[in-house]
Protein backbone atom coordinates (compact mmCIF):
# COMPACT_ATOMS: atom_id res chain seq x y z
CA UNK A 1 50.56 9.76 -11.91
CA UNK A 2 53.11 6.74 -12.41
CA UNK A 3 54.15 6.13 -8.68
CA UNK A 4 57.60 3.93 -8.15
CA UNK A 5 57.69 1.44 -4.98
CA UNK A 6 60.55 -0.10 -3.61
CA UNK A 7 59.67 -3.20 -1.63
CA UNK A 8 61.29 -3.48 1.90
CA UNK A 9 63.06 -6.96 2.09
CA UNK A 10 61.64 -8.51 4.97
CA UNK A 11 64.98 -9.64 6.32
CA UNK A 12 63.18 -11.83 9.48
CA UNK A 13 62.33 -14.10 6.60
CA UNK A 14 65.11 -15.91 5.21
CA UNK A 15 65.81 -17.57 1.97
CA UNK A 16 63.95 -20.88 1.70
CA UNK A 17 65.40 -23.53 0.14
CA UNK A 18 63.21 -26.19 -1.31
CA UNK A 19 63.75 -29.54 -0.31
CA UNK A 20 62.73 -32.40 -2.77
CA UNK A 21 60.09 -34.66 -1.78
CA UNK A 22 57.62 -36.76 -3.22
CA UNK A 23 54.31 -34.87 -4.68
CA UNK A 24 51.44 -35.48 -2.64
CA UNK A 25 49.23 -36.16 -5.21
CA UNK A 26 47.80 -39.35 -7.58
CA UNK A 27 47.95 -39.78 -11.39
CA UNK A 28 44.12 -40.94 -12.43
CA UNK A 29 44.04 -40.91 -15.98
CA UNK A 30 46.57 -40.48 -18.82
CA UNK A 31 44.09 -38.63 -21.91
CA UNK A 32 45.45 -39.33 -25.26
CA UNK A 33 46.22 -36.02 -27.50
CA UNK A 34 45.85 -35.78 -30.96
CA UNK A 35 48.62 -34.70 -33.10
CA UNK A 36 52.48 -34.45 -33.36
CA UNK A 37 54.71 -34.97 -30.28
CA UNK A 38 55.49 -30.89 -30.08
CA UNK A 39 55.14 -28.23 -27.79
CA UNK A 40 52.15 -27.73 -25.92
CA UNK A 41 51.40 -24.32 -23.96
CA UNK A 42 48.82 -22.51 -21.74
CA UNK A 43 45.42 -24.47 -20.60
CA UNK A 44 42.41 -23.05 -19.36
CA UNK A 45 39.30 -24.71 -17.90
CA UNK A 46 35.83 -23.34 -18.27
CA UNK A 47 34.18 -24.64 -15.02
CA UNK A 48 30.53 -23.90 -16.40
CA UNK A 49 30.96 -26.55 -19.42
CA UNK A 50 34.08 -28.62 -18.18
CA UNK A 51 35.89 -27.80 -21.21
CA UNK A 52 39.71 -27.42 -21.06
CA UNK A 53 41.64 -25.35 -23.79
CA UNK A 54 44.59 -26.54 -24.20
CA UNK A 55 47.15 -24.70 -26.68
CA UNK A 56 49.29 -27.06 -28.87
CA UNK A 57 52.10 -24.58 -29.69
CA UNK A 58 54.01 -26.96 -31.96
CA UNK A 59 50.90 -27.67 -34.16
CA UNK A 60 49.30 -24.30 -34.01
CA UNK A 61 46.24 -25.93 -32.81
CA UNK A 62 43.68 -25.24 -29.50
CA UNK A 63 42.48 -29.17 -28.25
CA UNK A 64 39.43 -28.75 -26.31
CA UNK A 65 38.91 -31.72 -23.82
CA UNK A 66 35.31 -32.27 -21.51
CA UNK A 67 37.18 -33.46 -18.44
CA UNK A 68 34.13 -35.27 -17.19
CA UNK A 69 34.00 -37.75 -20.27
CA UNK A 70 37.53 -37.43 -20.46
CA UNK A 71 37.39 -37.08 -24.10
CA UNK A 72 38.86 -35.22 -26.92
CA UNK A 73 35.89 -32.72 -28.55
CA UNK A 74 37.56 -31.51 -31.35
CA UNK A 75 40.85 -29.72 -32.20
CA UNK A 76 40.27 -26.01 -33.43
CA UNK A 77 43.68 -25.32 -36.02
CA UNK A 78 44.91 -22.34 -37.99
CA UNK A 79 45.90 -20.48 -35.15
CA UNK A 80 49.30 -19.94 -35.74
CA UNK A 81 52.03 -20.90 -33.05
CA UNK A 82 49.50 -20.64 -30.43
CA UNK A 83 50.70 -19.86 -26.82
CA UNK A 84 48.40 -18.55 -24.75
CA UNK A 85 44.44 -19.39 -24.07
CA UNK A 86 42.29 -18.31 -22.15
CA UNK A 87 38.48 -19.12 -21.33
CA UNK A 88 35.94 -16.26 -20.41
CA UNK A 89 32.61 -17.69 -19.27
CA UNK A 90 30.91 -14.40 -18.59
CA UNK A 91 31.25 -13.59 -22.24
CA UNK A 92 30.93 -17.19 -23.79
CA UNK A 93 34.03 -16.81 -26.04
CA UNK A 94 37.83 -18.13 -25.81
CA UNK A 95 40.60 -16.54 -26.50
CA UNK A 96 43.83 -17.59 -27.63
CA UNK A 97 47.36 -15.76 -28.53
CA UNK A 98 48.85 -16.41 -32.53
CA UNK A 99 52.24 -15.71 -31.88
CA UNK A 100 52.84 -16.45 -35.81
CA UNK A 101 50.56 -14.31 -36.67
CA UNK A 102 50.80 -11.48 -33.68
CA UNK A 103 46.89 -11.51 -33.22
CA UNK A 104 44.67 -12.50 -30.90
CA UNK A 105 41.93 -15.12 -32.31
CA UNK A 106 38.78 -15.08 -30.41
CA UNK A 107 36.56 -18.40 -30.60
CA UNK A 108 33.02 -18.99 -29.83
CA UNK A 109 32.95 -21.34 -26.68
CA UNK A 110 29.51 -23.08 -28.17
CA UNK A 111 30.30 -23.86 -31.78
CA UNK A 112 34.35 -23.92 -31.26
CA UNK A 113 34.53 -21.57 -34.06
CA UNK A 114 36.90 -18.80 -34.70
CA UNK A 115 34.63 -15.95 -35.19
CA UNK A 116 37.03 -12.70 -34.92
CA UNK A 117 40.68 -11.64 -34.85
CA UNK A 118 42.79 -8.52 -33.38
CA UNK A 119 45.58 -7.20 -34.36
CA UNK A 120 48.57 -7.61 -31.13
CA UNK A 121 52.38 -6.44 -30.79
CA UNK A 122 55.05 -8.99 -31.51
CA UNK A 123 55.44 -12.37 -29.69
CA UNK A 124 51.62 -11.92 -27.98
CA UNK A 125 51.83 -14.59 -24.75
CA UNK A 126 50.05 -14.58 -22.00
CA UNK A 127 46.08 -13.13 -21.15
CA UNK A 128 43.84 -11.61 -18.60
CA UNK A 129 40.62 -10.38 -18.53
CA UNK A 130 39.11 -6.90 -16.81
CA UNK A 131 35.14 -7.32 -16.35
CA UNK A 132 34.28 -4.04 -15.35
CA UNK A 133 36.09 -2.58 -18.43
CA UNK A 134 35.27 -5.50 -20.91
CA UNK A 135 38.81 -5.74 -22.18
CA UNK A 136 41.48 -8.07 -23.13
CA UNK A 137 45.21 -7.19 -21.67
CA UNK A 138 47.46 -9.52 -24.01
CA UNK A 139 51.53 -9.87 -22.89
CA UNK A 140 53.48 -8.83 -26.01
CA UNK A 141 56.65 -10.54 -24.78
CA UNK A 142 58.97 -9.07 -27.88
CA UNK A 143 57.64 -5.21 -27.66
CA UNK A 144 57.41 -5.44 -23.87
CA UNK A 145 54.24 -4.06 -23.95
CA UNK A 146 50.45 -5.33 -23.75
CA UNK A 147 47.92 -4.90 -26.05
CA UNK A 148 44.61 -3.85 -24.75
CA UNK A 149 41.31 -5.38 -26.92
CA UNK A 150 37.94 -4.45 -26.73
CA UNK A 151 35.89 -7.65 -26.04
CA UNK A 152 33.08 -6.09 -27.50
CA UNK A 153 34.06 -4.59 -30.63
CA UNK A 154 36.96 -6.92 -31.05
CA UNK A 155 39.22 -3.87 -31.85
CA UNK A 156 42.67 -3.10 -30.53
CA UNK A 157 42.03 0.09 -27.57
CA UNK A 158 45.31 0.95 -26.69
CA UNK A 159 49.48 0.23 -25.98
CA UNK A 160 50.86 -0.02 -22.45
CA UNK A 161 54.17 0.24 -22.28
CA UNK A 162 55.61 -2.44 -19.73
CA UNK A 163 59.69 -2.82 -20.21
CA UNK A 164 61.94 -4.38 -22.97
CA UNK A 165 60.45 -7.82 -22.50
CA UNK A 166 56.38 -8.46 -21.16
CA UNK A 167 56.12 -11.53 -19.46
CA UNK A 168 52.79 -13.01 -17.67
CA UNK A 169 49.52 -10.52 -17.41
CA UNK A 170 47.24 -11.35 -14.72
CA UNK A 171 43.83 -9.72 -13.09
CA UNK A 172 43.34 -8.93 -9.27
CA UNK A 173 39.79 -9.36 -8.79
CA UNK A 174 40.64 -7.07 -5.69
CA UNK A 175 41.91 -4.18 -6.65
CA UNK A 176 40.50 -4.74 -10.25
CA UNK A 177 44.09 -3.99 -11.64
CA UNK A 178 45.77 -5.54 -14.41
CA UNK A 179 49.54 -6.80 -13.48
CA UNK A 180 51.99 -7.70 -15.66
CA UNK A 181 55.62 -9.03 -15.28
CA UNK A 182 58.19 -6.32 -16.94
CA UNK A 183 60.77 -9.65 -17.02
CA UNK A 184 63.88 -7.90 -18.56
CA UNK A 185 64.16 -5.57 -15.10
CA UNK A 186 62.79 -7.55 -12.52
CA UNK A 187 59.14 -5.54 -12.02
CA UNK A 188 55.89 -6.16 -11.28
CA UNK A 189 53.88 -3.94 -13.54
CA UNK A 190 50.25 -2.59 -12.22
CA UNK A 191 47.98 -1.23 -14.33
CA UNK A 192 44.63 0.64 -14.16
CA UNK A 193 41.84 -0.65 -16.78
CA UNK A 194 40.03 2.83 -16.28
CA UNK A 195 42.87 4.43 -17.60
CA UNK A 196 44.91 1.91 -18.98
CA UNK A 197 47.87 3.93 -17.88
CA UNK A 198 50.55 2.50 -15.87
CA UNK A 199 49.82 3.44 -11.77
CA UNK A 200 52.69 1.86 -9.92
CA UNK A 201 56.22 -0.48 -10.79
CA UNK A 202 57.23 -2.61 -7.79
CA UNK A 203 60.84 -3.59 -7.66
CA UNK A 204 61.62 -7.61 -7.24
CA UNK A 205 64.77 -7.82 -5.73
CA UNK A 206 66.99 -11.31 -6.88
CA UNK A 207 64.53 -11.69 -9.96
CA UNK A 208 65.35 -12.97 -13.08
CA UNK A 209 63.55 -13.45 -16.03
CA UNK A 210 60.41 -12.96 -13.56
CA UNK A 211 58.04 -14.73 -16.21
CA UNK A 212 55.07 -16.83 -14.43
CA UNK A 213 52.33 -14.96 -12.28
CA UNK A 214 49.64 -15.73 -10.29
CA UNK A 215 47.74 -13.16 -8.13
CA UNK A 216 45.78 -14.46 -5.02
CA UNK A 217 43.55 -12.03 -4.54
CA UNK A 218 41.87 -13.67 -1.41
CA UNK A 219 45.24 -13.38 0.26
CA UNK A 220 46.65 -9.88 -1.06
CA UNK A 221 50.00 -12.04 -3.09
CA UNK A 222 51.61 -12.05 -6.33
CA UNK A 223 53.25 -15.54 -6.72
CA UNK A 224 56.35 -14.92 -9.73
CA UNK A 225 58.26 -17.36 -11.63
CA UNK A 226 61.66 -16.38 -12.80
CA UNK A 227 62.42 -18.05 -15.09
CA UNK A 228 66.39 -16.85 -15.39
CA UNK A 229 67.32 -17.99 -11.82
CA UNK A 230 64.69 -20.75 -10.89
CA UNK A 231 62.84 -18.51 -7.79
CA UNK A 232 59.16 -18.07 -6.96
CA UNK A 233 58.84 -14.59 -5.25
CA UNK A 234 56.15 -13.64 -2.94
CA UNK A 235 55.17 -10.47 -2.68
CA UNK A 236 52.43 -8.61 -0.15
CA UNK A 237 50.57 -6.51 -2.36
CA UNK A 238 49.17 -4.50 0.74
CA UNK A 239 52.41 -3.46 1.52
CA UNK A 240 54.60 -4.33 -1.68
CA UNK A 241 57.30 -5.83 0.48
CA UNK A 242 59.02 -9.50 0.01
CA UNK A 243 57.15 -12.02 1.73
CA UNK A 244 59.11 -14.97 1.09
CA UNK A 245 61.21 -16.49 -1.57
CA UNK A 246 61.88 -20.46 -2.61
CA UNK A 247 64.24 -21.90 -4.83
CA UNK A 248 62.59 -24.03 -7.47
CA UNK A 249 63.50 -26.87 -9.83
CA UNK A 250 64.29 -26.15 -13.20
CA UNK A 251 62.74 -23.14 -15.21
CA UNK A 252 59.71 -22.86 -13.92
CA UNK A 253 56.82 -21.18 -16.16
CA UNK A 254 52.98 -21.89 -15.23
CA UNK A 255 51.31 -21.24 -11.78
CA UNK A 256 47.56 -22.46 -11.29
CA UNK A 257 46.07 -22.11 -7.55
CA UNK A 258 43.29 -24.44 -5.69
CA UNK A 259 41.71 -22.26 -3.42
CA UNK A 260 40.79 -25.73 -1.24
CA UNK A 261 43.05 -27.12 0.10
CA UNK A 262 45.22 -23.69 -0.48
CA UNK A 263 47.66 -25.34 -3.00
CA UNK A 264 49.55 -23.68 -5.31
CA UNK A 265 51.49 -25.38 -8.46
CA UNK A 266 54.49 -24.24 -10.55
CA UNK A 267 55.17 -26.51 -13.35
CA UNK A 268 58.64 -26.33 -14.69
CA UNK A 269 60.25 -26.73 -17.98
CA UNK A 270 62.45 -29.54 -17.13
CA UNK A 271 59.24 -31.30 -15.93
CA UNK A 272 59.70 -31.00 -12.21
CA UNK A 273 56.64 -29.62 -10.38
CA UNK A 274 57.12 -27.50 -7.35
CA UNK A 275 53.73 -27.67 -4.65
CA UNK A 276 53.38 -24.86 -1.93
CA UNK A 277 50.79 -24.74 0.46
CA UNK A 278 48.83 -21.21 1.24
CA UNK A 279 47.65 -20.00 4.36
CA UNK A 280 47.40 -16.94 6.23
CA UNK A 281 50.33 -15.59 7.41
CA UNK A 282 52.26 -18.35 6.14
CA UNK A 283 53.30 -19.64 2.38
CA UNK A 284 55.54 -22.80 2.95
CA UNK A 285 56.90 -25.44 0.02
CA UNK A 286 54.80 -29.10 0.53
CA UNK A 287 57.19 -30.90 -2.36
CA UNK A 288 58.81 -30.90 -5.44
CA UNK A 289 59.14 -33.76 -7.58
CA UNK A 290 59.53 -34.77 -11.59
CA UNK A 291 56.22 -35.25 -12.87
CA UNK A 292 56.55 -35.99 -16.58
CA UNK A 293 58.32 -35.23 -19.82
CA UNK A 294 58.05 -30.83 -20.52
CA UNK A 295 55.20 -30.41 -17.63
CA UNK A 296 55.78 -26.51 -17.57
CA UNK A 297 51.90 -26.07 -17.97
CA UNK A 298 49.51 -26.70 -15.56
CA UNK A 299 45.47 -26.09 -15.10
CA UNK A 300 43.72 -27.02 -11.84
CA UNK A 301 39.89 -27.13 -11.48
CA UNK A 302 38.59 -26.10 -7.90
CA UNK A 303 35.34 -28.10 -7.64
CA UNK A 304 37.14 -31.32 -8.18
CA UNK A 305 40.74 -30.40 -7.32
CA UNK A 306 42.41 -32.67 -10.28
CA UNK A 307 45.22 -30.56 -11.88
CA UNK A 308 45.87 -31.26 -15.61
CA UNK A 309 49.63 -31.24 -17.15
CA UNK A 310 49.69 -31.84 -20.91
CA UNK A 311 53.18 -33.80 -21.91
CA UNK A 312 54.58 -33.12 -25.00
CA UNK A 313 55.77 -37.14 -24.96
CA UNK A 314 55.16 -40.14 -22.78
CA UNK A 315 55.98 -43.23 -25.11
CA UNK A 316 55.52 -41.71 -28.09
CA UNK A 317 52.90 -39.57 -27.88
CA UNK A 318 51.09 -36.66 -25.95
CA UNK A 319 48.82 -37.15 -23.36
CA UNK A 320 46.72 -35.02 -20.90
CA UNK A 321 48.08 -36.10 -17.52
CA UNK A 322 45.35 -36.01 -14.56
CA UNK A 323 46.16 -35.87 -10.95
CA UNK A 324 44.67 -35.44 -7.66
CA UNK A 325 45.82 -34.67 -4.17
CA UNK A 326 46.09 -36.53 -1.24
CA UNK A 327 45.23 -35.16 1.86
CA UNK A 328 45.92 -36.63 4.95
């Protein structure tokens, strides 16, 4: 049964505005990029072999990078206008989105090899993975829909309809739902792997374009992007109300979270980065400053807490730009 919820606006909590301030953190290391000075899209980091996927969208490439040697590995191409990527450990195999070619290309993590493709709706984004189920939920921004894949067979399962346009897919280790942005009405999308039927829509009021997502599942929130009027929206997925809401810098896109120190990033398309802090009870903005040229994508690993921004161009080239925090 398709149930529709209609958040209560928590009107005790008013509109935040963000007020600029320096970032809190350190650059450590500019890594050079191979190829052209063009787009650059989703990263992911496997922990287990400190490898970090980066998608270059402009030269329909995936750059893997060992961020303990700091080094290039190799650059895996042929994948057509490549957005998304995303690293499973648990199955030793990458995945990454070929918007050119609507498929999903799956790569071997160990030789770097593509070793299957799947068949996706049009304009295939964003990823998340279901363990219990073993399948792939792919955004298919253009059909508003995502693909489901079979990570075992490699086969296309099933269609879920989401809205007009699909933006970020994400998995709640929690509730071991899929969630995906429906971006075109301003909903939040929850899906049931078992089934992979849609179980509930959750209204966003004041979203626009709501694009990036990130789902805390330690803390019960949805942290969402929109794109269309520069707001992050948090929403209590308990009790599907409004927990807070921030005015960002320009177009914001990715979201990564360190769990320690409770940090959340949203990296913008005009290259300003906007830094909240998480704690119970509480979600409050710690600074938001211009970090570098295009820094709309960012990666953060949570044993050494260095976030990774790839910039399409600093001097004339790309580079993989390192930070860490400072805490006080």
């Amino acid at each position: 049964m398709r149930v529709i919820i209609r958040p209560l606006v928590l009107l005790a909590l008013p509109l935040l505005l963000a007020a600029a301030a320096p970032l809190p953190v350190s650059v450590v290391a500019d890594i050079p990029l191979p190829g052209r000075t063009t787009r650059w899209d989703y990263g992911s980091l496997d922990p287990i072999t400190h490898r970090l996927f980066l998608a270059h969208l402009g030269d329909s490439a995936v750059t893997v990078v060992d961020t303990q040697s700091r080094q290039v590995i190799t650059t895996i191409s042929g994948i057509e206008d490549v957005h998304g990527v995303l690293a499973v450990p648990e199955l030793g195999r990458v995945y990454a989105t070929a918007t050119g070619a609507n498929q999903v290309v799956v790569i071997d993590a160990k030789t770097l090899k593509v070793i299957a493709r799947a068949s996706t709706g049009a304009y295939p984004d964003g990823m998340a993975y279901a363990p219990a189920v073993h399948q792939l939920y792919i955004s298919d921004e253009h059909d508003g829909t995502d693909t489901v894949v079979d990570t075992v067979t490699n086969q296309r399962v099933a269609t879920i309809k989401i809205g007009r346009e699909t933006g970020n897919t994400q998995y709640d280790a929690a509730s071991r739902h899929i969630f995906a942005n429906s971006q075109d009405n301003g909903e939040l999308v929850e899906i049931d792997p078992a089934t992979n039927t849609v179980v509930a829509r959750t209204a966003l009021p004041g979203a626009r374009g709501n694009h990036g997502l990130y789902i805390d599942a330690a803390s019960r929130r949805a942290f969402i992007a929109c794109e269309g009027n520069n707001k992050l929206i948090v929403l209590d997925l308990a009790s599907r109300r409004i927990f807070a809401t921030f005015n960002l810098g320009g177009e914001p896109d990715v979201l990564a979270f360190d769990p320690v120190p409770g940090w959340l990033y949203v990296a913008g398309e005009s290259g300003i980065v906007s830094l909240f802090k998480v704690e119970p009870g509480k979600v409050s903005m710690l600074a938001e400053a211009y970090l570098g040229s295009n820094a709309h994508v960012v990666a953060v690993d949570p044993a050494t807490h260095l976030a990774y921004f790839p910039l399409k161009d600093v001097g004339g080239r790309s580079v993989l730009r390192v930070t860490a925090p400072r805490i006080k």
